[in-house]
C-alpha atoms as a PDB file:
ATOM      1  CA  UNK A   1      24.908 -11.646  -6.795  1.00  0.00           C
ATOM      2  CA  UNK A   2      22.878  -8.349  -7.172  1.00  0.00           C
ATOM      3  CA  UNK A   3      19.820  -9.896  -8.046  1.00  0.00           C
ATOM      4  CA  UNK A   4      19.916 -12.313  -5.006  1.00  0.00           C
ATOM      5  CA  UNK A   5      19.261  -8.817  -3.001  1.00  0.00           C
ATOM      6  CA  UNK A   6      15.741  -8.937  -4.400  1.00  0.00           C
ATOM      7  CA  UNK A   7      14.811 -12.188  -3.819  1.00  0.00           C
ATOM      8  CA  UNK A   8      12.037 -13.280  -1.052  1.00  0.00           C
ATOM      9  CA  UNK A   9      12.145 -16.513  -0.610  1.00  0.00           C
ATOM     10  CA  UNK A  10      10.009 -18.046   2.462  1.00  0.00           C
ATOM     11  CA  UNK A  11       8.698 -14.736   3.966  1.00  0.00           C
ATOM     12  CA  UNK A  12       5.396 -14.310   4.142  1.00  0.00           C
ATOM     13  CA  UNK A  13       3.873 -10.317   3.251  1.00  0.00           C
ATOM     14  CA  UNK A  14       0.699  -8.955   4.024  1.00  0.00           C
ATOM     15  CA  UNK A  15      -0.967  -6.835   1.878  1.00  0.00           C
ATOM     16  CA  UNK A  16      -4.418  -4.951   2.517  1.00  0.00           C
ATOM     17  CA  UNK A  17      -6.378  -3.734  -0.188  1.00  0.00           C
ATOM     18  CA  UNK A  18      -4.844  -7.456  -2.511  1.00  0.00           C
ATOM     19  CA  UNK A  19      -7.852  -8.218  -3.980  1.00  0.00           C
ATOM     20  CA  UNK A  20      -7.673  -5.632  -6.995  1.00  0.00           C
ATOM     21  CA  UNK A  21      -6.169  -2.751  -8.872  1.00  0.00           C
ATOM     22  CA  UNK A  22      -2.349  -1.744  -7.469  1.00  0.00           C
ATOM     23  CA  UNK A  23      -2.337  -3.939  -4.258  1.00  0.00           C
ATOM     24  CA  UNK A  24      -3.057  -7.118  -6.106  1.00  0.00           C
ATOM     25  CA  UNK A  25      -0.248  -6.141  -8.460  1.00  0.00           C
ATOM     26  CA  UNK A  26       2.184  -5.690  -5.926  1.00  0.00           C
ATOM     27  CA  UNK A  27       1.101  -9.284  -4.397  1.00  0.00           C
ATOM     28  CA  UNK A  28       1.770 -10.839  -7.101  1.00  0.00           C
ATOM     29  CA  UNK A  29       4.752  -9.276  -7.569  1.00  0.00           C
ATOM     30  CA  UNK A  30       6.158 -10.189  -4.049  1.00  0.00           C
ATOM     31  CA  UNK A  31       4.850 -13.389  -4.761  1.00  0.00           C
ATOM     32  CA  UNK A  32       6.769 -13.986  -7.824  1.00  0.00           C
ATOM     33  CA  UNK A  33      10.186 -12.738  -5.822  1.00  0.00           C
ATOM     34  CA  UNK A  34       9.331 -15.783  -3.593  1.00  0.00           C
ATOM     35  CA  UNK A  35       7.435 -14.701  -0.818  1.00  0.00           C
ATOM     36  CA  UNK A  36       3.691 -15.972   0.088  1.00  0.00           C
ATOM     37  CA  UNK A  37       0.917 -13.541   0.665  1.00  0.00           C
ATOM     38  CA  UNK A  38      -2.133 -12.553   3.286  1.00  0.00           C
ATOM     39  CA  UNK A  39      -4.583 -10.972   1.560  1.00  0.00           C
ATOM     40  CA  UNK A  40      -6.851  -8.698   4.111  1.00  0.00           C
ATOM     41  CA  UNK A  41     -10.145  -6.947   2.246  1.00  0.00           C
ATOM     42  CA  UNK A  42     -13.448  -6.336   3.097  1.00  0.00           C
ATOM     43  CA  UNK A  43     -14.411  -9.119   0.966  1.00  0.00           C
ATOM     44  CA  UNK A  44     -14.877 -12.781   1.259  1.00  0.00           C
ATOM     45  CA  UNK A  45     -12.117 -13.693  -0.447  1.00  0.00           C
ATOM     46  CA  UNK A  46      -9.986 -12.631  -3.618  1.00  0.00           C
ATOM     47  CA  UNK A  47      -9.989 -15.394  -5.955  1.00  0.00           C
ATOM     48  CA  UNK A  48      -8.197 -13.554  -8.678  1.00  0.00           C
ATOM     49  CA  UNK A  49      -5.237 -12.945  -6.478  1.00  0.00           C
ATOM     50  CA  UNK A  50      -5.480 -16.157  -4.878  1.00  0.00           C
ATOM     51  CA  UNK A  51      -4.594 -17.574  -8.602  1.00  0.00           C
ATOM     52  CA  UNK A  52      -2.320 -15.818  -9.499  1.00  0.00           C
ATOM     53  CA  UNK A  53      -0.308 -16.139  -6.506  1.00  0.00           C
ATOM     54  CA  UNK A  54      -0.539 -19.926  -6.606  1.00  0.00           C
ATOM     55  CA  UNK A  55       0.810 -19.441  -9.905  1.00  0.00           C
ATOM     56  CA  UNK A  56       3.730 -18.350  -8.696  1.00  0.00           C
ATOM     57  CA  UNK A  57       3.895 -21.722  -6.513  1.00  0.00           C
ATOM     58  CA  UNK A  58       3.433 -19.531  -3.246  1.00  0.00           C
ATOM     59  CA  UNK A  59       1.305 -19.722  -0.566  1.00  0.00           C
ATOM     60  CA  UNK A  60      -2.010 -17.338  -0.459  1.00  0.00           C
ATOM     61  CA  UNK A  61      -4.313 -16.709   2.878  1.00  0.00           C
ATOM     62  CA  UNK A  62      -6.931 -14.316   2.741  1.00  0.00           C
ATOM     63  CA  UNK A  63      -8.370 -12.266   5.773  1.00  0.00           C
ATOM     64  CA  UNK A  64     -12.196 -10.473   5.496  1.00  0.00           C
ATOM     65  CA  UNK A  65     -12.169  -7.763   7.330  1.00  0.00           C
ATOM     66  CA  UNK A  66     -13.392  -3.893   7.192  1.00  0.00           C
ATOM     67  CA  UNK A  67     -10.208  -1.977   8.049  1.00  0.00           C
ATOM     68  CA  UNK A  68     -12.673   1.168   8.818  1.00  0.00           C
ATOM     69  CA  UNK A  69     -13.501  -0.006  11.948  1.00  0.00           C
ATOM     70  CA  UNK A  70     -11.085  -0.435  14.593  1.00  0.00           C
ATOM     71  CA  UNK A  71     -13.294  -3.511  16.208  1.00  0.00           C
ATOM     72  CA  UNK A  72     -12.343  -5.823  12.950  1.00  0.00           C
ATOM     73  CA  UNK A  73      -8.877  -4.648  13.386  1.00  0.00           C
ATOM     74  CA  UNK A  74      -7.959  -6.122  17.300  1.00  0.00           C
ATOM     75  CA  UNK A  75      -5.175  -8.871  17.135  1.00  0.00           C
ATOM     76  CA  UNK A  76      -5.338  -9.162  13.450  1.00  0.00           C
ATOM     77  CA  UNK A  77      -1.587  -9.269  12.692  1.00  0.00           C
ATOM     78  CA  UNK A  78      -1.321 -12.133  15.557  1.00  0.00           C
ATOM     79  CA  UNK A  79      -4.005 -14.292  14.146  1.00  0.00           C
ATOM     80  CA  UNK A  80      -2.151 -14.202  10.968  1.00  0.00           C
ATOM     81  CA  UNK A  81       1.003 -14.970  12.310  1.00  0.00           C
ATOM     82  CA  UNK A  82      -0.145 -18.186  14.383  1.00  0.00           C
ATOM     83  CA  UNK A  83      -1.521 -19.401  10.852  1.00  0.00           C
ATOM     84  CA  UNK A  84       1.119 -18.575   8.327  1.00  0.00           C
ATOM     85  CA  UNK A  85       4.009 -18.888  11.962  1.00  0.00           C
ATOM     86  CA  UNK A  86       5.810 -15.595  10.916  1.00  0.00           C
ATOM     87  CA  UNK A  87       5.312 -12.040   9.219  1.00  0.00           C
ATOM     88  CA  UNK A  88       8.044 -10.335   7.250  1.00  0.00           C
ATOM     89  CA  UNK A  89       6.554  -7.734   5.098  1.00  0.00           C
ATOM     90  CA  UNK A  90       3.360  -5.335   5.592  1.00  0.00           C
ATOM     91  CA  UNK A  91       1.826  -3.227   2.782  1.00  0.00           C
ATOM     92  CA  UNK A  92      -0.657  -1.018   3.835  1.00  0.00           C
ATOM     93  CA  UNK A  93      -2.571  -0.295   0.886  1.00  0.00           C
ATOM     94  CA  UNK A  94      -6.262  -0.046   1.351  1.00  0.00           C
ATOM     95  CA  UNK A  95      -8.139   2.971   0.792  1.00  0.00           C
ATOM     96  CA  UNK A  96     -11.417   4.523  -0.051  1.00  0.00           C
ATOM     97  CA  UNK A  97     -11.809   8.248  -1.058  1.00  0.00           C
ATOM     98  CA  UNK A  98     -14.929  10.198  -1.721  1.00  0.00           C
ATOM     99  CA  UNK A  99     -15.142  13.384  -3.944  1.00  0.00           C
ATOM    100  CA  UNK A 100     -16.791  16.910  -2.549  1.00  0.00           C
ATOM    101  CA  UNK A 101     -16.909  20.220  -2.449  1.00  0.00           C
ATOM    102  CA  UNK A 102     -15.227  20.999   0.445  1.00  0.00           C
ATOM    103  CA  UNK A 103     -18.208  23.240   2.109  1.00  0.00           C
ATOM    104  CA  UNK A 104     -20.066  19.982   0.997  1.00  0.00           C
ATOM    105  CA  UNK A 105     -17.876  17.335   2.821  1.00  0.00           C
ATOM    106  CA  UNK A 106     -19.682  14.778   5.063  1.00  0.00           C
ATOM    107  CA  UNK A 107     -17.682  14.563   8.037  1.00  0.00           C
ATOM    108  CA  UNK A 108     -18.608  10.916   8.846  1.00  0.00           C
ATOM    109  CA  UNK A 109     -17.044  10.339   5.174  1.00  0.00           C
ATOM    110  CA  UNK A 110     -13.576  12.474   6.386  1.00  0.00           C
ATOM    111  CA  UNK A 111     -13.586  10.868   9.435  1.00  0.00           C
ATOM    112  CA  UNK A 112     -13.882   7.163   7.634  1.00  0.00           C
ATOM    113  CA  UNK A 113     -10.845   8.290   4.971  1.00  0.00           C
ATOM    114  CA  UNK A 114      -8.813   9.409   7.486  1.00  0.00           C
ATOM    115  CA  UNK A 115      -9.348   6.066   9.466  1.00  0.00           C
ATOM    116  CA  UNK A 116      -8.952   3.514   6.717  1.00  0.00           C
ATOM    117  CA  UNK A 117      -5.943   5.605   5.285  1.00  0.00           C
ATOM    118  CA  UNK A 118      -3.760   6.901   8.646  1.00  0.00           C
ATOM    119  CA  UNK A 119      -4.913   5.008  12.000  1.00  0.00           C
ATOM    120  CA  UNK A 120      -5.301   1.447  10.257  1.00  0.00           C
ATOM    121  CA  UNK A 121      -2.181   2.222   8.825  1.00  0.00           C
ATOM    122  CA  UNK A 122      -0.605   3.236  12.289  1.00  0.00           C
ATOM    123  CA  UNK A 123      -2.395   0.090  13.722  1.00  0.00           C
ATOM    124  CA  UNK A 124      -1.794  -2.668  11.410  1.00  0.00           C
ATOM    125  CA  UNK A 125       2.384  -0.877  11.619  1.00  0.00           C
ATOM    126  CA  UNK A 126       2.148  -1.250  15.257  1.00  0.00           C
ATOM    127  CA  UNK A 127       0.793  -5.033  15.560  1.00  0.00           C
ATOM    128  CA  UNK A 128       3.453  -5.977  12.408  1.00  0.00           C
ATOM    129  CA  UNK A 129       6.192  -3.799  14.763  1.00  0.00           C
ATOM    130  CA  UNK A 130       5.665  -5.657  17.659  1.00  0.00           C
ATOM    131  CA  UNK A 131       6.174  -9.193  15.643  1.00  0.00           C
ATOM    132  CA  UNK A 132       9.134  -7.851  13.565  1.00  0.00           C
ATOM    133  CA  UNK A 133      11.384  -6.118  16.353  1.00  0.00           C
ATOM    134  CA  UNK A 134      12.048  -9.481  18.476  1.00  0.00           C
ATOM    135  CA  UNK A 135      13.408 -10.639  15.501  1.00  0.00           C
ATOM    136  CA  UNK A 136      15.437  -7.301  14.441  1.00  0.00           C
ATOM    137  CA  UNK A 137      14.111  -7.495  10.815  1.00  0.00           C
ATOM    138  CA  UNK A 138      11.287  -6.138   9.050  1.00  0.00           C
ATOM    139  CA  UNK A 139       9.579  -4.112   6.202  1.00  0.00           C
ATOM    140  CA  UNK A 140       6.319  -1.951   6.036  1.00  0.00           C
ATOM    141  CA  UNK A 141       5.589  -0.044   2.858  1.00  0.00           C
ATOM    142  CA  UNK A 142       2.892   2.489   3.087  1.00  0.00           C
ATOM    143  CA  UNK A 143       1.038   3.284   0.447  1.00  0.00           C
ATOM    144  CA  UNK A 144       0.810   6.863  -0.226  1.00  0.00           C
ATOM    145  CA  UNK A 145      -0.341   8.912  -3.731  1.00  0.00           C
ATOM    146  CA  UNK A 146       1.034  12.547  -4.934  1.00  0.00           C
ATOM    147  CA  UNK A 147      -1.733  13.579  -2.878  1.00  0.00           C
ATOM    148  CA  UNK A 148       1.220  13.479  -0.391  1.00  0.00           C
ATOM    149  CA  UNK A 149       2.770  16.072  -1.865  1.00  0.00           C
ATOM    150  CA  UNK A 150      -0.613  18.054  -3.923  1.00  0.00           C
ATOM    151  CA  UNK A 151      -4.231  19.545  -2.322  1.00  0.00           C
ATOM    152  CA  UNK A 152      -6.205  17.712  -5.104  1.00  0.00           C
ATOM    153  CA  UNK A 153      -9.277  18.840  -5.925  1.00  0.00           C
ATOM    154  CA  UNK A 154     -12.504  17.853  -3.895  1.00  0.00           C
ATOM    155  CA  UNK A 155     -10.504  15.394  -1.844  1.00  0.00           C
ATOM    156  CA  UNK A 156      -9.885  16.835   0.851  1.00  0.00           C
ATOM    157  CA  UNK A 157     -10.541  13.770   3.382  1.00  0.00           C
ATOM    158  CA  UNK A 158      -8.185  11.551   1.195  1.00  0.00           C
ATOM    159  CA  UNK A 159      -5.213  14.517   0.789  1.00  0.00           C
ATOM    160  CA  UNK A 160      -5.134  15.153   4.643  1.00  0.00           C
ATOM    161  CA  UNK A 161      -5.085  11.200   4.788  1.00  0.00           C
ATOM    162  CA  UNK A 162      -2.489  11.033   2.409  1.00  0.00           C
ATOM    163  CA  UNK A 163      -0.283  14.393   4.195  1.00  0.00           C
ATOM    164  CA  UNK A 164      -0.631  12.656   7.571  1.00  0.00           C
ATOM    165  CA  UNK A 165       0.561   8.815   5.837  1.00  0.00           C
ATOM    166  CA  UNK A 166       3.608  10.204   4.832  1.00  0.00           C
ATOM    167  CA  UNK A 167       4.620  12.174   7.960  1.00  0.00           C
ATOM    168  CA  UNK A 168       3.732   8.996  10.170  1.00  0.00           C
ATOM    169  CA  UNK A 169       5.736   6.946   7.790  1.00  0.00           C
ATOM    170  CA  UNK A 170       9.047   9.810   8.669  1.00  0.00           C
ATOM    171  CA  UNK A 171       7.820   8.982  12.090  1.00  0.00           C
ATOM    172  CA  UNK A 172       8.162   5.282  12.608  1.00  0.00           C
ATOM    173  CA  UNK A 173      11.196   5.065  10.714  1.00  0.00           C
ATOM    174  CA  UNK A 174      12.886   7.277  13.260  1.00  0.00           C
ATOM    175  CA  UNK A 175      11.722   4.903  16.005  1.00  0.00           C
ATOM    176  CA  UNK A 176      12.214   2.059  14.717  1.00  0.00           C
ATOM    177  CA  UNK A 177      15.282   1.810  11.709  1.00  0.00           C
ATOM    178  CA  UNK A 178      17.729   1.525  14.589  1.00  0.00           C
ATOM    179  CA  UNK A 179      15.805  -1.674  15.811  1.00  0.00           C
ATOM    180  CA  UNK A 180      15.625  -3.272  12.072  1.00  0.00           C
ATOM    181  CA  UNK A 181      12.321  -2.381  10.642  1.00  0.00           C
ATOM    182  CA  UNK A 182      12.426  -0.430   7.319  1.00  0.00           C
ATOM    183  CA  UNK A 183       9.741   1.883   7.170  1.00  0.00           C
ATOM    184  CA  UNK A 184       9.325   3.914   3.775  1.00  0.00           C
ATOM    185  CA  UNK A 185       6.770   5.342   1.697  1.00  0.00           C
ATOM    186  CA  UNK A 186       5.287   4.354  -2.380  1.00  0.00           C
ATOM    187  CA  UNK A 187       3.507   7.177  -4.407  1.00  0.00           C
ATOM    188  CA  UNK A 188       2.014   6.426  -7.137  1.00  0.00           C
ATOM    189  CA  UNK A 189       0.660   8.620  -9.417  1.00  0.00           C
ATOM    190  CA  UNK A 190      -2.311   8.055 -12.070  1.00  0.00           C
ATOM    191  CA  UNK A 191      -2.401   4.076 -12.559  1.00  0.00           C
ATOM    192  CA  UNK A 192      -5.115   2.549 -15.113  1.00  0.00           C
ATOM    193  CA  UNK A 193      -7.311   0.593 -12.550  1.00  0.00           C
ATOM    194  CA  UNK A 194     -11.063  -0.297 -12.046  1.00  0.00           C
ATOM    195  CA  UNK A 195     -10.998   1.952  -9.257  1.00  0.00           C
ATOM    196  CA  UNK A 196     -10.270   4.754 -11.813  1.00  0.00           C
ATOM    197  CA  UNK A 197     -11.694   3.640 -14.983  1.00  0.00           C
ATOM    198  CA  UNK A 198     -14.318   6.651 -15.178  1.00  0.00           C
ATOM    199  CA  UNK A 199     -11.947   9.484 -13.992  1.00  0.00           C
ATOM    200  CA  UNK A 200      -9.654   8.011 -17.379  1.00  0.00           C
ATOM    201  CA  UNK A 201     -13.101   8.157 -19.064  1.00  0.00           C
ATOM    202  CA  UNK A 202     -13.745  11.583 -18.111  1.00  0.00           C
ATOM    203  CA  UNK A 203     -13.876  13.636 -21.268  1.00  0.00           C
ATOM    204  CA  UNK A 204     -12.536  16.902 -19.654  1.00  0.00           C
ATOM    205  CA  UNK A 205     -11.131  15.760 -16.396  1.00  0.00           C
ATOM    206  CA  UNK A 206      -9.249  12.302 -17.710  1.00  0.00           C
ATOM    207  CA  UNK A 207      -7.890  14.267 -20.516  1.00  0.00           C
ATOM    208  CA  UNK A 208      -6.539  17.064 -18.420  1.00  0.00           C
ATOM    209  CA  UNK A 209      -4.629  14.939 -16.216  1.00  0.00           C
ATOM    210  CA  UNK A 210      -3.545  12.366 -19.495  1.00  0.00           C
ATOM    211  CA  UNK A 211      -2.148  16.268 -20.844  1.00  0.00           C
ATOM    212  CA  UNK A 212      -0.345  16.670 -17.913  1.00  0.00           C
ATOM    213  CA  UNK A 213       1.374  13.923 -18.034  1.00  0.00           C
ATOM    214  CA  UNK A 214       4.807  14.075 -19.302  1.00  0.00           C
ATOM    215  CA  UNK A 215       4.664  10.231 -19.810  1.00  0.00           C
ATOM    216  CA  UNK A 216       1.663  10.720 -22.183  1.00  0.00           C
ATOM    217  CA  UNK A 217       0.164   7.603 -20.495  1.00  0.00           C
ATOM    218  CA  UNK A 218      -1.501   6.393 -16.707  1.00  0.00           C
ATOM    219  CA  UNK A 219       0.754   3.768 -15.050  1.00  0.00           C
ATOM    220  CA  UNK A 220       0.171  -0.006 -15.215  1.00  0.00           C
ATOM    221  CA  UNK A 221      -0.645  -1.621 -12.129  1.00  0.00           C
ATOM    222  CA  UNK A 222       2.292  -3.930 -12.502  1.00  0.00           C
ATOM    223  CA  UNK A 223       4.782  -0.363 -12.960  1.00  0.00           C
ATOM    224  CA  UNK A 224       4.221  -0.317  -9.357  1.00  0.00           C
ATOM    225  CA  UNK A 225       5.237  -4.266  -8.258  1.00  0.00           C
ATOM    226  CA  UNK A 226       8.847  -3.657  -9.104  1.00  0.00           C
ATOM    227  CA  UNK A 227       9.149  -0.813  -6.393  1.00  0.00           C
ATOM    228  CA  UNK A 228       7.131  -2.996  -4.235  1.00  0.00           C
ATOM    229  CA  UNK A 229       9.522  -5.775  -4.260  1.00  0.00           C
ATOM    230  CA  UNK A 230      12.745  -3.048  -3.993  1.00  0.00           C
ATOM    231  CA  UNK A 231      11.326  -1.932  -0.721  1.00  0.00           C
ATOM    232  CA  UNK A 232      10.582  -5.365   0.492  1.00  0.00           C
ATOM    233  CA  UNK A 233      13.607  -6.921  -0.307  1.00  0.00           C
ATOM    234  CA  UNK A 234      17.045  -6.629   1.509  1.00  0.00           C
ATOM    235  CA  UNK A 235      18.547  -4.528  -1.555  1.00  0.00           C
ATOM    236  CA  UNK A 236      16.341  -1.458   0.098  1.00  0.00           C
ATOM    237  CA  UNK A 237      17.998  -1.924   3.971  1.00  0.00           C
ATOM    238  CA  UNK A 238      19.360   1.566   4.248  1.00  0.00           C
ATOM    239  CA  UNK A 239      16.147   2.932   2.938  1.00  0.00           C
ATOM    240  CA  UNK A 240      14.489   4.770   5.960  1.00  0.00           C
ATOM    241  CA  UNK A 241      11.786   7.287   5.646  1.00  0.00           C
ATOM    242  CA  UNK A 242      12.027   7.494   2.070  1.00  0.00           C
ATOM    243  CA  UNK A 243       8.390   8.921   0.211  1.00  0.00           C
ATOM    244  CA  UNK A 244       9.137   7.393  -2.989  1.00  0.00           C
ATOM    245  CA  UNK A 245       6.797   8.709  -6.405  1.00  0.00           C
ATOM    246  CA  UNK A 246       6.509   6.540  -9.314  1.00  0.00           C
ATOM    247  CA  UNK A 247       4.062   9.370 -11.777  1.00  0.00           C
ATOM    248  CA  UNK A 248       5.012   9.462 -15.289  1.00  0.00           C
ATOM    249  CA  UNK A 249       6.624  12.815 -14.220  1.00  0.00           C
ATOM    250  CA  UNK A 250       3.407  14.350 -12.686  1.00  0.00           C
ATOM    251  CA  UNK A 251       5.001  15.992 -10.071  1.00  0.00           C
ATOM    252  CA  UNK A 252       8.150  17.262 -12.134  1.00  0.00           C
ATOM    253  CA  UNK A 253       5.729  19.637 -14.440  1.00  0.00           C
END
């Protein structure tokens, strides 16, 4: 049956960035295909996420650490994997941005983007890598934005971030689809989160980007947990390199 493609039943998916806003939609999304979720976050645990994934009757483990620096990040994937005994699925989602001028940029705040963004991204990929490929199977979604495919405007730390993610993503899937691990891309465009609550508040900028639009509405974080679960499920196995938008039509106007 169709619908059997998308089931998850007994893997186990990490997701960074679970404790909030799109990534702890799209764990509880994976969770409610069957699969049980590590949380990994700066903080000391995610209790919301960790509720609702229990709702779902999976299994939830959650992980404090600071992605940003590279220290936290040593043999993360295998102390994960001698808890929950195998990995299946990695979503790397966590992120910070920052918003300046570009004369005005800090450059201990670029290089920080560019390290939670594109080398824990390539790091996290290349502990998960090494667990998936003795077994031939595997998925890793990275989380990209239209920033991917736009300059933005003041962000220029979090667009080069962004650029890179989805080039690295092209990357790994050439090296690795061959050996089993599906390695693909998820854009989204403007979601209603906490993160973004004032930029939808904005009285100019929020409703310049609600006007352009086609939609006529931000996403919902749970618009994104559908795609989630395509990608990590065996219905998306030819899927290789793919940089996949989900924007209301943002990028079509």
């Amino acid at each position: 049956m169709i619908l059997d493609l998308f089931r998850l039943d007994g893997r186990v998916a990490l997701v960074t960035g679970a404790g909030r806003g799109l990534g702890q939609a799209m764990a509880v999304g994976l969770a409610q295909a069957g699969a049980n979720i590590v949380s990994v976050a700066r903080s000391a645990d995610a209790p919301e996420t960790r509720e609702l994934v229990e709702e779902a009757g999976r299994q939830f483990w959650h992980y404090s650490a600071d992605l940003q620096e590279a220290s936290q990040r040593v043999g993360l994937v295998d102390r994960i994997v001698q808890e929950t005994g195998r990995l299946d699925i990695l979503v790397n989602n966590a992120g910070i941005t920052g918003r300046h001028p570009p004369e005005d940029y800090p450059l201990e705040h670029f290089t920080a983007v560019l390290e939670v963004h594109l080398v824990a991204a390539f790091d996290l990929s290349q502990q998960a890598a090494r667990v998936m490929l003795p077994h031939g199977r595997g998925k890793i979604i990275n989380i990209g934005s239209v920033m991917c495919f736009e300059g933005g405007l003041n962000i220029p730390a979090y667009t080069a971030a962004k650029h890179a993610l989805a080039g690295l993503t092209k990357s790994l899937a050439v090296g690795w689809a061959g050996r089993g691990i599906n390695v693909n891309c998820l854009c989204p465009g403007y979601f209603a989160t906490e993160l973004s609550e004032s930029l939808q508040r904005d009285p100019v900028r929020g409703q310049q980007i609600l006007d352009r639009i086609p939609a006529g509405r931000w996403g919902t974080p749970d618009e994104l947990a559908g795609l989630a679960v395509f990608l990590a499920s065996d219905a998306s196995n030819y899927m290789h390199g793919s940089v996949i938008v989900a924007d209301g039509g943002w990028l079509s106007r």
